[in-house]
Protein backbone atom coordinates (compact mmCIF):
# COMPACT_ATOMS: atom_id res chain seq x y z
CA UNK A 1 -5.33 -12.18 0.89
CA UNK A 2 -3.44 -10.18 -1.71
CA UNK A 3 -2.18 -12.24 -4.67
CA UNK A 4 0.17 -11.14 -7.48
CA UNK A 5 -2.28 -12.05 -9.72
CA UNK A 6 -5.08 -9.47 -7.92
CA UNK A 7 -2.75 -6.83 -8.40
CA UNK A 8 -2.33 -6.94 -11.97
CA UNK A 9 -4.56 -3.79 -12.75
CA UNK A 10 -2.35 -1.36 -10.68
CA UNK A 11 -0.33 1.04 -12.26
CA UNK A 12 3.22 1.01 -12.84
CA UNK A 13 3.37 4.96 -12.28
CA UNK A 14 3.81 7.17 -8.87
CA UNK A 15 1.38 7.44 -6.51
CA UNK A 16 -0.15 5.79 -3.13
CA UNK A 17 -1.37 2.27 -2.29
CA UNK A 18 -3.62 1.48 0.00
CA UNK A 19 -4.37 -2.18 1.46
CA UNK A 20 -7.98 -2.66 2.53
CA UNK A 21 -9.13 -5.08 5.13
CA UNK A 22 -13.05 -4.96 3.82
CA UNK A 23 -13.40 -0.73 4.31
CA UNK A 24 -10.70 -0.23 6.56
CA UNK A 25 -7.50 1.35 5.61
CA UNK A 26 -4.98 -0.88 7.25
CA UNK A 27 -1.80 0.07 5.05
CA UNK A 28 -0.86 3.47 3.45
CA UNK A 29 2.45 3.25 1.29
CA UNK A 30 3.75 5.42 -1.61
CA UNK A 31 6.21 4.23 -4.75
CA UNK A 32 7.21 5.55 -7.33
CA UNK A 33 6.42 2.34 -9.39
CA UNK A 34 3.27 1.53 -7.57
CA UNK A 35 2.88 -2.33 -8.87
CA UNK A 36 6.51 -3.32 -8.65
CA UNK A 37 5.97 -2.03 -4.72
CA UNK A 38 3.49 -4.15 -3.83
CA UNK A 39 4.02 -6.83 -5.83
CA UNK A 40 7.41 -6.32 -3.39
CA UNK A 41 5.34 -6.26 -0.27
CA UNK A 42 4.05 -9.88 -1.70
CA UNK A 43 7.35 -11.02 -1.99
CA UNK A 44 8.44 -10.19 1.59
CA UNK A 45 5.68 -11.38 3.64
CA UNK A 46 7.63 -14.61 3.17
CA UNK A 47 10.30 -13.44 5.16
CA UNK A 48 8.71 -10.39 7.24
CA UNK A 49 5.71 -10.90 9.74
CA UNK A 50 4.52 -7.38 9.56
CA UNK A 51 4.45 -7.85 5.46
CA UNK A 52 2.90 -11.26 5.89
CA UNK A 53 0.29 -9.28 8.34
CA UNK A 54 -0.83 -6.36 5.95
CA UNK A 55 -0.84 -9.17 2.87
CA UNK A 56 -2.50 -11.52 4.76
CA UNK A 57 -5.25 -9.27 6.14
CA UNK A 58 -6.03 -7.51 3.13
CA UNK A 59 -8.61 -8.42 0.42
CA UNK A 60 -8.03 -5.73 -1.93
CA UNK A 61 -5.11 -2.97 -3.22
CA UNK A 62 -6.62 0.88 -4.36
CA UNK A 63 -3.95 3.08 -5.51
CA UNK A 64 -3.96 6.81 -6.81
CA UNK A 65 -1.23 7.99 -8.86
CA UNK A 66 0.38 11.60 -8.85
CA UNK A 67 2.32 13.71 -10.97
CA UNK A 68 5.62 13.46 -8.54
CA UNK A 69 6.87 11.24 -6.16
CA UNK A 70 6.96 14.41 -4.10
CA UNK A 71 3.00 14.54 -4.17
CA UNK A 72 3.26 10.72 -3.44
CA UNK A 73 4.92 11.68 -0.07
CA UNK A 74 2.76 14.50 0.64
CA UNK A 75 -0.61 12.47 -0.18
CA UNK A 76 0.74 9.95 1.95
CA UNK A 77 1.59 11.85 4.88
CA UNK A 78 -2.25 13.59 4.42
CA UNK A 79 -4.05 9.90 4.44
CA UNK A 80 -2.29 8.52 7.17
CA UNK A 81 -2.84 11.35 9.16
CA UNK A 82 -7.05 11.15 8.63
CA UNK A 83 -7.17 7.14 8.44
CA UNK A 84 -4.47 6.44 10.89
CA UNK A 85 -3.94 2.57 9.27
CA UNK A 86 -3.39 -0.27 11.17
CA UNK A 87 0.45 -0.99 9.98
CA UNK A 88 1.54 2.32 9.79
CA UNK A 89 3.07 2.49 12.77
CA UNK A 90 5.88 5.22 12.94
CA UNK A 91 3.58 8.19 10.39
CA UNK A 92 0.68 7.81 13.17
């Protein structure tokens, strides 16, 4: 489970996220303030099943920041495509 304390080390800079269920992929998402995002998706799983899902099933948050939130979106689009995450639903 994904804490706010676990994702202190992220960046607060464009760029993707990635939640991990062990090696699995299981949620792609782009910011352009990556820790405010998921420190976001934290906050909602309170009120949102799907956010309490990805949250819940996760034990760890990778991100990888880029220049743009344009590459963000593009680097998103690419991953999701080739890992084809659990939660993302409606890029697959």
């Amino acid at each position: 489970m994904i804490t706010k304390k676990s994702v202190a080390h992220l960046p607060s800079q464009p760029g993707i996220y990635i939640f991990y269920q062990g090696e699995l992929p299981i949620y792609i998402g782009k910011s352009i303030n990556i820790k405010t995002r998921v420190i976001s998706h934290i906050a909602s799983a309170e009120l949102s099943r799907k956010e309490a899902l990805i949250v819940g099933d996760a034990d760890r948050v990778e991100a990888t920041t880029t220049l743009s939130d344009f590459d963000a979106i593009v680097l998103e689009s690419k991953l999701i495509r080739v890992h084809k995450p659990k939660y993302n639903v409606i890029w697959k």
